[in-house]
Protein backbone atom coordinates (compact mmCIF):
# COMPACT_ATOMS: atom_id res chain seq x y z
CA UNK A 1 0.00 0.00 0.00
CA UNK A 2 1.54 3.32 -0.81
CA UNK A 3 1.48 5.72 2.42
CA UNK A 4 1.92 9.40 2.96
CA UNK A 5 3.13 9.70 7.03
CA UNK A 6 2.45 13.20 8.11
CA UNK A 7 6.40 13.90 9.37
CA UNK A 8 6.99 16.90 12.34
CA UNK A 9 10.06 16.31 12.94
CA UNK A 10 9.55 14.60 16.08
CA UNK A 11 10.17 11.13 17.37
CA UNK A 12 6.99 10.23 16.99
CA UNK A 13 6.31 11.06 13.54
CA UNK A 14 9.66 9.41 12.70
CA UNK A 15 8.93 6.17 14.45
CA UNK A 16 5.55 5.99 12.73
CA UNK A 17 7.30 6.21 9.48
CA UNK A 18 9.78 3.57 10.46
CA UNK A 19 6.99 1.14 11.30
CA UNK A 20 5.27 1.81 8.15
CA UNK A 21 8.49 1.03 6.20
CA UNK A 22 8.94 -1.88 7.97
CA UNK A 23 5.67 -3.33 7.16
CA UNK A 24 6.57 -3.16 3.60
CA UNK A 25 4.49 -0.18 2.30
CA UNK A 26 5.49 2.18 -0.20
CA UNK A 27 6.13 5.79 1.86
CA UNK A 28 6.40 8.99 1.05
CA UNK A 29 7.15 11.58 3.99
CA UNK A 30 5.38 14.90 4.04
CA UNK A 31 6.59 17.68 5.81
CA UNK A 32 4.28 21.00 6.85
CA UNK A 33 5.45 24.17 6.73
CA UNK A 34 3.04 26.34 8.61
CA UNK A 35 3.02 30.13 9.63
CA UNK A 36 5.03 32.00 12.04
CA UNK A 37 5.62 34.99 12.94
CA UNK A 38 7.77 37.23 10.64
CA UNK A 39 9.52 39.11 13.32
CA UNK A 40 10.50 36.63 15.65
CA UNK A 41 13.54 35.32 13.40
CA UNK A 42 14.90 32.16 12.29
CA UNK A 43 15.88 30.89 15.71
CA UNK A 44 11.86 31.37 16.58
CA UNK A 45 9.73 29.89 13.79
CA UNK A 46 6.93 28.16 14.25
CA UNK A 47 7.59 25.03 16.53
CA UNK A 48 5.77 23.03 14.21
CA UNK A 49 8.01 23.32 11.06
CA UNK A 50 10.93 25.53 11.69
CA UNK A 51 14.23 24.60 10.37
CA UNK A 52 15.47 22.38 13.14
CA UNK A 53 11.80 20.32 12.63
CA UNK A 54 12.76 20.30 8.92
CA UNK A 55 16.55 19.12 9.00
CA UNK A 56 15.38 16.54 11.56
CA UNK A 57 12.43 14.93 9.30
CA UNK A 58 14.67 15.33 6.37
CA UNK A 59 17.35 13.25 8.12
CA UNK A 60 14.79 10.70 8.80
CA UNK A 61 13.51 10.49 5.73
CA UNK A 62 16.81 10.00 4.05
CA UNK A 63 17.76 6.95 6.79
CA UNK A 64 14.42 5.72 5.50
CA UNK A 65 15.70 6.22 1.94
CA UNK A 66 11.60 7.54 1.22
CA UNK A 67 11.01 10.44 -0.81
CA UNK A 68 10.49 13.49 1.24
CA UNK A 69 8.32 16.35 0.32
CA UNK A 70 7.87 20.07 1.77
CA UNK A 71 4.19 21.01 1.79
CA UNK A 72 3.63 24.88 2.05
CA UNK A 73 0.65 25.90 4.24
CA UNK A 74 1.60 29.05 5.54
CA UNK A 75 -1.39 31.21 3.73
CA UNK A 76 -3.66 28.50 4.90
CA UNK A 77 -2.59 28.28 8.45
CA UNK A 78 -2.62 31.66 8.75
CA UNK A 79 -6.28 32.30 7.93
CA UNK A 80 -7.37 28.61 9.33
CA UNK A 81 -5.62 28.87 12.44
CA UNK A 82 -3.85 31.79 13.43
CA UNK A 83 -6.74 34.48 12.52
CA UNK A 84 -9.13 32.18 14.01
CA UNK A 85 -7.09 32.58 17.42
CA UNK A 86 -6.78 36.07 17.31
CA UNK A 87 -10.66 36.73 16.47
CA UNK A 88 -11.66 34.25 19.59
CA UNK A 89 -9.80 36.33 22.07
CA UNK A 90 -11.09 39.57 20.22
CA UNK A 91 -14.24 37.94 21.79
CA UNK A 92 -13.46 37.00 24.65
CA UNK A 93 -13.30 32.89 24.08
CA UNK A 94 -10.63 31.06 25.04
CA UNK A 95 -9.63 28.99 21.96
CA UNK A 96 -8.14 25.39 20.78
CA UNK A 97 -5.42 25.81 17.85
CA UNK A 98 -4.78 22.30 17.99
CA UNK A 99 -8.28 21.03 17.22
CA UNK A 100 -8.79 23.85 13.85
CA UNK A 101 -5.40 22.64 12.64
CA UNK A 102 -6.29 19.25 13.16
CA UNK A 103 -9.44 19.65 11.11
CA UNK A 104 -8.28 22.29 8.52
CA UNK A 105 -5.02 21.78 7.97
CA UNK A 106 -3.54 18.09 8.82
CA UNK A 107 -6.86 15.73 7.93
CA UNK A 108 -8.03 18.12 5.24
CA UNK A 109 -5.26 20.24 3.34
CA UNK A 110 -2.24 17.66 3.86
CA UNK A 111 -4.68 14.44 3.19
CA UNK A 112 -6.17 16.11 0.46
CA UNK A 113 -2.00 16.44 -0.96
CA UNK A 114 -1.33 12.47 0.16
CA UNK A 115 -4.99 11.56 -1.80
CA UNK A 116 -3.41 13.72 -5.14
CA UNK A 117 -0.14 11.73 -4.72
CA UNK A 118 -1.58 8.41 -5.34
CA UNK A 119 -1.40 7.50 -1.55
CA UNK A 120 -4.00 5.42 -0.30
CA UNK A 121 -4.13 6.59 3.66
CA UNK A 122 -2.33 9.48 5.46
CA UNK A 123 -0.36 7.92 8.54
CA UNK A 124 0.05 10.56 11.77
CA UNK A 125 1.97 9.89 15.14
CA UNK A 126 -1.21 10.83 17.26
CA UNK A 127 -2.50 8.75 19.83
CA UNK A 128 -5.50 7.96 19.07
CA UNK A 129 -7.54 4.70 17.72
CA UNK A 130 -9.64 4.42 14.32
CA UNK A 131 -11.16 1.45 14.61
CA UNK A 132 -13.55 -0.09 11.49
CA UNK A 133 -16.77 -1.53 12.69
CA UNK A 134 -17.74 -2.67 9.19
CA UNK A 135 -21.73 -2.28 10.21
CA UNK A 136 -23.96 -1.14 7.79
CA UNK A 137 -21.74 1.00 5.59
CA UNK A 138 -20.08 0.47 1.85
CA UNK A 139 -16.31 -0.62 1.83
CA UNK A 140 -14.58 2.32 0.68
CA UNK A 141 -11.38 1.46 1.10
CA UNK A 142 -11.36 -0.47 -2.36
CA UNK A 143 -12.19 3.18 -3.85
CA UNK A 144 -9.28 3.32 -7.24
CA UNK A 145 -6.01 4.85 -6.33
CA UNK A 146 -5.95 8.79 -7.23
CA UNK A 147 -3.87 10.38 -9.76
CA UNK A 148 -2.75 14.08 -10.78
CA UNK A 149 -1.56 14.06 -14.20
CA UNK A 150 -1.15 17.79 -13.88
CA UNK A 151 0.63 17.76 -11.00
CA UNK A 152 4.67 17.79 -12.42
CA UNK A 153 6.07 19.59 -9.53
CA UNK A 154 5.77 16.87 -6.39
CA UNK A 155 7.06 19.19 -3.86
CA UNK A 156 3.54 21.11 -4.25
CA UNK A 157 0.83 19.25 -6.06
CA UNK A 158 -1.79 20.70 -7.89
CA UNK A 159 -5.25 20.62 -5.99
CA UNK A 160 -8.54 21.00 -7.11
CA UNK A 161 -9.82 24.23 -5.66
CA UNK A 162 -12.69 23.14 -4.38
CA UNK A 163 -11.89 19.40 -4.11
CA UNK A 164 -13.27 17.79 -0.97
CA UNK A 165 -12.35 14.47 0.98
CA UNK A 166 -15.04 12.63 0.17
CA UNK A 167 -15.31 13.33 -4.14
CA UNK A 168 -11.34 12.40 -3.56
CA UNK A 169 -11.89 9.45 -2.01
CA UNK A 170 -15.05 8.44 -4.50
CA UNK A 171 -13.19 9.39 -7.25
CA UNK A 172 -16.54 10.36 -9.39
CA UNK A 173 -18.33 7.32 -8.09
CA UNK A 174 -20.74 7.38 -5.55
CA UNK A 175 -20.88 5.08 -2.25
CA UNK A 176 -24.13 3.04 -1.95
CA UNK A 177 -27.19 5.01 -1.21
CA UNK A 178 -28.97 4.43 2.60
CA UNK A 179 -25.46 3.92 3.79
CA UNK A 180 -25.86 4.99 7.30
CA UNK A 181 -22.57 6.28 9.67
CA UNK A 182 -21.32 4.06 11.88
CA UNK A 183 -18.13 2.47 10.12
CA UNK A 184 -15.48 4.19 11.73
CA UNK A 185 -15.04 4.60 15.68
CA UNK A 186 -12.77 7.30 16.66
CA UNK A 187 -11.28 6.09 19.72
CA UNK A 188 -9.15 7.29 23.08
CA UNK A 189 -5.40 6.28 22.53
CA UNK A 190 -4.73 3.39 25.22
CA UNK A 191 -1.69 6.02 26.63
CA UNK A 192 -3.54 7.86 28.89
CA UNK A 193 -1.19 10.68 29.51
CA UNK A 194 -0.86 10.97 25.67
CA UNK A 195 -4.18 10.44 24.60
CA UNK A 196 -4.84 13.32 21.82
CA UNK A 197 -8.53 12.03 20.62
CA UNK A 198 -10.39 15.32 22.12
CA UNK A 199 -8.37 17.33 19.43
CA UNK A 200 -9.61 14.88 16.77
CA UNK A 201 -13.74 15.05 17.07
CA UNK A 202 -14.11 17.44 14.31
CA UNK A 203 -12.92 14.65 11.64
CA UNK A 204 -15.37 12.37 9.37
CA UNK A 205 -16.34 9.36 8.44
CA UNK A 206 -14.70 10.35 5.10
CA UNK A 207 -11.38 11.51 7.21
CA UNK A 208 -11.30 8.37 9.32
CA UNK A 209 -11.24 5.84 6.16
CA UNK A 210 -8.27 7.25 5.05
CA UNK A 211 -6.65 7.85 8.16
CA UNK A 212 -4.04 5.46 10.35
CA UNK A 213 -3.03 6.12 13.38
CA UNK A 214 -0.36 3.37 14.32
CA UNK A 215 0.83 4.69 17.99
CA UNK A 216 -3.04 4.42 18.86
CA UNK A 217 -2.18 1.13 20.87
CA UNK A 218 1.18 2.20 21.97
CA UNK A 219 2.51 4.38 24.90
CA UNK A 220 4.74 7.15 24.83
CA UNK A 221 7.38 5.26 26.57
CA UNK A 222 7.63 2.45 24.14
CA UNK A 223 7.49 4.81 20.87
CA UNK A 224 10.49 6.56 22.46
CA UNK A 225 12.41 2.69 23.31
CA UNK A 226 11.69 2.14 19.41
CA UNK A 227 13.55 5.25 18.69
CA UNK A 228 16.18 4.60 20.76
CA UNK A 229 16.34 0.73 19.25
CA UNK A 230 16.59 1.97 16.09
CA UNK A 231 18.75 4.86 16.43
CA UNK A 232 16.52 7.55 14.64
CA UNK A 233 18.14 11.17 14.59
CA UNK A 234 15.34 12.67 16.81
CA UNK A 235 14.98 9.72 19.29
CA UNK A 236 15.88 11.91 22.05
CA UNK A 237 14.38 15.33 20.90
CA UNK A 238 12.24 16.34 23.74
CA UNK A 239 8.41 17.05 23.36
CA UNK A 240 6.90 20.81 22.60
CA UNK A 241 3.72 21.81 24.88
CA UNK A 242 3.30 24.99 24.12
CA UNK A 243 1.11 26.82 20.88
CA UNK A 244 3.14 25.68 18.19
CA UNK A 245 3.22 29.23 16.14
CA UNK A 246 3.46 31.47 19.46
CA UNK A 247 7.01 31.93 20.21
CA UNK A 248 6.81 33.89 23.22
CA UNK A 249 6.01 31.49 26.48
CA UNK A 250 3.06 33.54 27.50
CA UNK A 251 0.69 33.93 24.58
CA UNK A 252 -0.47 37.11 25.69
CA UNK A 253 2.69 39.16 24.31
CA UNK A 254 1.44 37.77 21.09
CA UNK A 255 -1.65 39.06 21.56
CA UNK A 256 -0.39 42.42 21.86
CA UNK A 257 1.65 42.06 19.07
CA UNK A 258 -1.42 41.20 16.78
CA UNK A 259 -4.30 43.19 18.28
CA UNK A 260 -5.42 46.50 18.32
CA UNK A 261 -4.86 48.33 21.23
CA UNK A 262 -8.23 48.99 22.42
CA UNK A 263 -8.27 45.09 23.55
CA UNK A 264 -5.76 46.31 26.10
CA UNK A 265 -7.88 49.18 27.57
CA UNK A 266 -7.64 48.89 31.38
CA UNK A 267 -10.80 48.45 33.82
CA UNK A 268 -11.80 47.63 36.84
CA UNK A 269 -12.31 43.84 38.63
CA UNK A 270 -15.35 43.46 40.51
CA UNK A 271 -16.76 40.81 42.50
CA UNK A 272 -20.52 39.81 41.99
CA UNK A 273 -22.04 42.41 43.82
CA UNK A 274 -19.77 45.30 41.39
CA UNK A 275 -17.31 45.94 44.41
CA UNK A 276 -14.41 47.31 43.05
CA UNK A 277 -11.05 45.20 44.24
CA UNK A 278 -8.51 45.70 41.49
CA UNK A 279 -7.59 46.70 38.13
CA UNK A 280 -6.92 44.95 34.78
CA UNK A 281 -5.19 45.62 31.42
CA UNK A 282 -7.21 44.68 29.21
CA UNK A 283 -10.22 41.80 29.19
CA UNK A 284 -8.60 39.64 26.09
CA UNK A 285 -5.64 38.55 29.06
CA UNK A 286 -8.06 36.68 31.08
CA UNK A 287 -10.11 33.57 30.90
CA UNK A 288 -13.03 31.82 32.89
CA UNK A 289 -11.32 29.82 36.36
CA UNK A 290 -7.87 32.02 35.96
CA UNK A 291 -6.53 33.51 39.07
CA UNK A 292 -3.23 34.84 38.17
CA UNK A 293 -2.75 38.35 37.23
CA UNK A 294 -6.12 39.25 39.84
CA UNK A 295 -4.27 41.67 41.90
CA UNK A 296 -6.54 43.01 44.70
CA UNK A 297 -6.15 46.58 46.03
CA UNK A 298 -5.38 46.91 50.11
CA UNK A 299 -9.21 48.02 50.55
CA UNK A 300 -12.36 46.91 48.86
CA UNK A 301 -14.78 49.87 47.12
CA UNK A 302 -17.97 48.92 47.04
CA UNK A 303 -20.33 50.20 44.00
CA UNK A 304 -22.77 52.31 44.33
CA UNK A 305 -25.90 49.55 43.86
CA UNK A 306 -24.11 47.67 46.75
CA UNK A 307 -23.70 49.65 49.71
CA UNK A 308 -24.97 48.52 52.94
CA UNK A 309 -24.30 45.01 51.48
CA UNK A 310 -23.06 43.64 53.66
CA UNK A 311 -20.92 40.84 51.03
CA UNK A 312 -19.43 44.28 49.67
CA UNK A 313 -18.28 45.94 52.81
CA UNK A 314 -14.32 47.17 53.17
CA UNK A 315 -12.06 44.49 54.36
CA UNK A 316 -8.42 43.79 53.90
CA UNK A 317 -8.27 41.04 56.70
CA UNK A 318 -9.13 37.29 55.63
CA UNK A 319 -9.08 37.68 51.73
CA UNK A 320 -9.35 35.04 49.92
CA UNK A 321 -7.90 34.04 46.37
CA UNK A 322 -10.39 35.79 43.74
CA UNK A 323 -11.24 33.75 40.24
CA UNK A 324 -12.16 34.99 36.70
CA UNK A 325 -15.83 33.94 36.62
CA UNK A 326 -17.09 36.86 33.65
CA UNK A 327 -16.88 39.81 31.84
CA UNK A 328 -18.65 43.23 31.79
CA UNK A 329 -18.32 44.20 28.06
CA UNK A 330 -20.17 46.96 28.00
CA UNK A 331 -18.56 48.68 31.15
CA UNK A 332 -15.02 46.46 30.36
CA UNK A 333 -15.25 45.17 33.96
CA UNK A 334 -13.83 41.84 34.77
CA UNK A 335 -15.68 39.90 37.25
CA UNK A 336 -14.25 37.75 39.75
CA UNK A 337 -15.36 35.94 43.05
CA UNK A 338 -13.92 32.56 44.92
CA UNK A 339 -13.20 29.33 43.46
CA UNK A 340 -16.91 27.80 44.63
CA UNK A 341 -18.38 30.50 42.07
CA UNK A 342 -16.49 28.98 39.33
CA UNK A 343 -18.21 25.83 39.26
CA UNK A 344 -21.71 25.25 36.86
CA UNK A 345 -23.97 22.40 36.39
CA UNK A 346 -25.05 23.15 32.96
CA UNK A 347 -23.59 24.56 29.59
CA UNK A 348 -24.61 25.53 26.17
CA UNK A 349 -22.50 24.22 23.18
CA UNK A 350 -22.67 24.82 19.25
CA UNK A 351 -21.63 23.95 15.90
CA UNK A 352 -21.94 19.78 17.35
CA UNK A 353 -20.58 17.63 14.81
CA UNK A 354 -21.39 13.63 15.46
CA UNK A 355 -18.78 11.63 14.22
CA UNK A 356 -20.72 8.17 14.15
CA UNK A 357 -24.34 8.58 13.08
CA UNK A 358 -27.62 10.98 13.60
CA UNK A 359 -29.18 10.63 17.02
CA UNK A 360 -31.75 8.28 18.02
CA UNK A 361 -31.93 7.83 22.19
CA UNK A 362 -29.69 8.55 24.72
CA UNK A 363 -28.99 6.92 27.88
CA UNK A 364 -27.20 7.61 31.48
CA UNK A 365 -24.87 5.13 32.84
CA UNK A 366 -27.17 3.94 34.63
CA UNK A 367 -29.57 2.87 31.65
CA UNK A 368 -32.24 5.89 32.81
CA UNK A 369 -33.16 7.78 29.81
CA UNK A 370 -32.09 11.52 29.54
CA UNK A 371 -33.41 12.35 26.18
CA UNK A 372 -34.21 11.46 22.93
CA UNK A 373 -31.20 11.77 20.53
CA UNK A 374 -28.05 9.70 20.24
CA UNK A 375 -28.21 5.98 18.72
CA UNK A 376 -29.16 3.01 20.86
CA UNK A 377 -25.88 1.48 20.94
CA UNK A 378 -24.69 4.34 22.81
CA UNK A 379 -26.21 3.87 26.07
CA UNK A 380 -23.51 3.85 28.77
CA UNK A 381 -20.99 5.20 30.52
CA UNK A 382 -21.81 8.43 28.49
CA UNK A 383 -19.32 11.42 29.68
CA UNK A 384 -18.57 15.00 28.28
CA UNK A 385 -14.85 16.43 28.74
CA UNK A 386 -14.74 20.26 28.50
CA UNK A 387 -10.91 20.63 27.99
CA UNK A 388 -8.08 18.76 27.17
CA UNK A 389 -6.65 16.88 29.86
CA UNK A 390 -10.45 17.00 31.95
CA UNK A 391 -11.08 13.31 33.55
CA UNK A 392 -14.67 13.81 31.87
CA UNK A 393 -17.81 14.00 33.57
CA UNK A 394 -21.17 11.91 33.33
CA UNK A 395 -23.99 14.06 31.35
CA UNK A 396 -27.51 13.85 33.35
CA UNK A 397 -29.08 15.17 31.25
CA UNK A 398 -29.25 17.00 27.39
CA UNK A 399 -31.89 19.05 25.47
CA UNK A 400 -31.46 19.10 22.00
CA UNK A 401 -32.28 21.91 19.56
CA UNK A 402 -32.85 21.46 15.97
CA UNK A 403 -31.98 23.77 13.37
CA UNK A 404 -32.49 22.00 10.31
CA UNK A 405 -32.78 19.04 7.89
CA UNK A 406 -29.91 17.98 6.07
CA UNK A 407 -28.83 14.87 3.80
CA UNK A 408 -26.62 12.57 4.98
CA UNK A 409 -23.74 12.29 2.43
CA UNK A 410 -23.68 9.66 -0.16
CA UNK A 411 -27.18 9.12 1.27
CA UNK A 412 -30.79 8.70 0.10
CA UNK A 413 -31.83 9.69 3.82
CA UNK A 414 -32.67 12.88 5.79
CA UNK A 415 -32.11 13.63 8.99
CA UNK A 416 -32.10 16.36 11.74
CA UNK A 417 -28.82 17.91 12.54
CA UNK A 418 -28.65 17.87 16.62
CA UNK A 419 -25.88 20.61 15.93
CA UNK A 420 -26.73 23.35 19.61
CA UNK A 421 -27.62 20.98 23.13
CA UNK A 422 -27.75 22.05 26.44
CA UNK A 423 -25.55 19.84 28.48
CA UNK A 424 -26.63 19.02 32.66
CA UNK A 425 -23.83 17.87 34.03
CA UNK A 426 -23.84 14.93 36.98
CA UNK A 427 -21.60 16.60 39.03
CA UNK A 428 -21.24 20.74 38.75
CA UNK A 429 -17.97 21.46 36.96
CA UNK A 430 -15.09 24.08 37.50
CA UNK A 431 -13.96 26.59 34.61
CA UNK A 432 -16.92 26.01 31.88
CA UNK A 433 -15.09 28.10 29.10
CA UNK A 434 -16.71 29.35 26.27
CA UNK A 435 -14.83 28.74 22.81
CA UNK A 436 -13.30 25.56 24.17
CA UNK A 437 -14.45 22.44 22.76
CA UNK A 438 -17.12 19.90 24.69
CA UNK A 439 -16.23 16.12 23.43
CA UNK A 440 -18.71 13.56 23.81
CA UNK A 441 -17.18 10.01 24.80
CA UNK A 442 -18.71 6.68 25.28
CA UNK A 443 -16.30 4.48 27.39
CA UNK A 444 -13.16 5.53 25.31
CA UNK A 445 -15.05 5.91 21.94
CA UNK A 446 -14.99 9.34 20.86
CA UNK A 447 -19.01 10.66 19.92
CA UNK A 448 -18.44 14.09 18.52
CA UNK A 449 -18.37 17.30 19.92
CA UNK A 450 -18.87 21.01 19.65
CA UNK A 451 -18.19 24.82 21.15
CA UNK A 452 -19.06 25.71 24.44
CA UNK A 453 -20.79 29.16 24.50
CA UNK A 454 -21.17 29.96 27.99
């Protein structure tokens, strides 16, 4: 099978493409090279694909002896990715880079390149699980191979436009009509600590055919023994954590590098009751649960509407650590109060995309009904994480609102899109941010997801 392995730089990455080459499949490595910053200098590219990231994938590639190609997504990234960051702090939400990219730029630009190069999947070093459940769906896998006559220049195939996954992956043919979704199960990686399937919810059942994720079953201990065993370049590179195209370590100097400065306008922090207890620089540096940068001023000042309160009186003695738990837009106040305050038992999220199929019923854990809306196969041990790295929490309870009727692709049949619920949680939750992502999980399969919005 000829292979594209989406190649970082990094060990994982490079022992991903050493397993596929192993196997015996035909590989070809593809390297991103994504937006940075154009005054931060060589030394401070984007983490992602800066020269170091290149040399090192390149040097992989050549102990592979695999041809090695440079894809240029900089224009893309920026718009995708970067402008997407800066207009969801504009805002006020607290955004994920890692899940746009994921869905823009790495399972749709890059696979859409490996599809164009005659390569049958597009192998990444995530850890996560695709697993093929073979019910009720056509076999697409045994779709004909594509080809780009007009592509001459392999270093940057030429790319439909408007080409999408699925009319790739069909190449002009259509998959059976009535198929229903429910062939591929996006799954939790079995390395805990590593486990990267909440950044992968936004990707299809068209995405997931042609997607392998070999580490999936692995932990980060043994992919870094494999690099070590086989004496790859990078097999003791350390790991990046931070936002791959921010340079700085706090990503609010990029922030004022990139936005107006009216975002910056200082204010004052109340509590609850608008008693005034500190200053801020600007809303866009704080998010929902945050306590650093909350200085509080020696004495209280109680507002106006809350005097003879007795919650709002002076006091400097006994105070307690203060929390982000809003904003005041309209008088650019930021509102704080203690940690209990941060906690909610219900949120709101958008723009829900199911991965598997349309919903039917949904069930708790303990087999009570909540609603009406997700298939019947999905009826336990049904949690909702609300940030990368959350344990998850059980869902009590969801109320679904329909916008509209769509078609299912490559499908004869209509159906409602569940795309805005209103999520109870079992337990009340700390931090509820809006513009972070809500994942829906069954045991460790991964339902879908969407936006929080407050």
């Amino acid at each position: 099978m000829k292979l594209a392995v989406a190649m970082s730089g990094g060990v994982d990455s490079s022992v991903v493409a050493k397993m596929m080459v192993d196997e015996g499949h035909e590989v070809v490595g593809l390297f991103l090279k994504l937006w940075s910053s154009p005054d931060c200098g060589i030394k401070r590219d984007n983490r992602c694909c800066d020269y170091e990231a290149l040399e090192d994938a390149r040097a992989v590639a050549n102990q592979l002896n695999i041809p090695f190609y440079v894809i240029n997504a900089e224009k893309e990234f920026k718009k995708e990715v970067v402008d997407y960051f800066l207009n969801e702090y504009k805002n006020l939400r607290t955004p994920n880079p890692c899940i746009v990219c994921n869905d823009k730029i790495k399972f749709d630009l890059l696979l859409k390149k490996a599809l164009q190069l005659g390569c049958e999947k597009l192998v990444s070093g995530h850890y996560s699980r695709i697993i093929d459940s073979g019910n009720s769906r056509s076999e697409i896998l045994n779709s004909k191979k594509i080809t780009n006559s007009k592509a001459q220049d392999q270093n940057n195939p030429v790319i439909p436009a408007k080409a999408g996954i699925q009319e790739l992956i069909n190449t002009g043919s259509q998959i059976e009509s009535g198929m229903t979704f429910g062939g591929y199960g996006l799954f939790a990686g079995v390395d805990e600590l590593k486990d990267q399937s909440y950044m992968l919810y936004r990707l299809d059942q068209a995405q997931l055919s042609k997607v392998l994720f070999p580490l999936g079953e692995m932990t980060k201990k043994e992919v870094r023994t494999l690099a070590r065993k086989w004496n790859l370049p990078v097999k003791e590179k350390p790991e990046s954590q931070e936002i791959c195209f921010v340079a700085e370590k706090d990503y609010r100097e990029f922030l004022k590098r990139y936005l107006p400065k009216k975002y910056f306008s200082p204010g004052d922090i109340v509590d609850q009751n608008g008693g005034i207890v500190g200053r801020h620089e600007g809303l866009v540096n704080y998010t929902v649960g945050q306590r650093k940068g909350i200085e509080q001023q020696k004495s209280q000042v109680p507002s106006p509407e809350s005097k003879g309160n007795s919650k709002s009186k002076n006091q400097n003695e006994d105070r307690k650590p203060l929390y982000v738990v809003g904003f005041d837009v309209e008088k650019n106040r930021l509102i704080v109060g203690e940690d209990k305050e941060t906690f909610k038992k219900e949120m709101v999220v958008k723009d829900v995309h199911w991965i598997v199929q349309s919903p039917k019923v949904l069930k708790s854990k303990s087999q009570k009904e909540i609603s009406s809306g997700l298939p019947d196969s999905w009826t336990h041990d049904l949690s909702v994480k609300i940030r990368y790295r959350h344990p998850g929490v059980e869902i009590s309870k969801i109320k679904y609102q329909i916008s509209n009727k769509a078609q299912i692709p490559n499908s004869q049949t209509t159906t409602q899109q569940w795309n805005r619920v209103i999520i109870e949680f079992e337990k009340p939750q700390r931090a509820v941010t809006s513009g972070q992502s809500a994942v829906f999980y069954s045991g460790d399969e991964v339902l879908g997801g969407g936006i929080i919005v407050e």
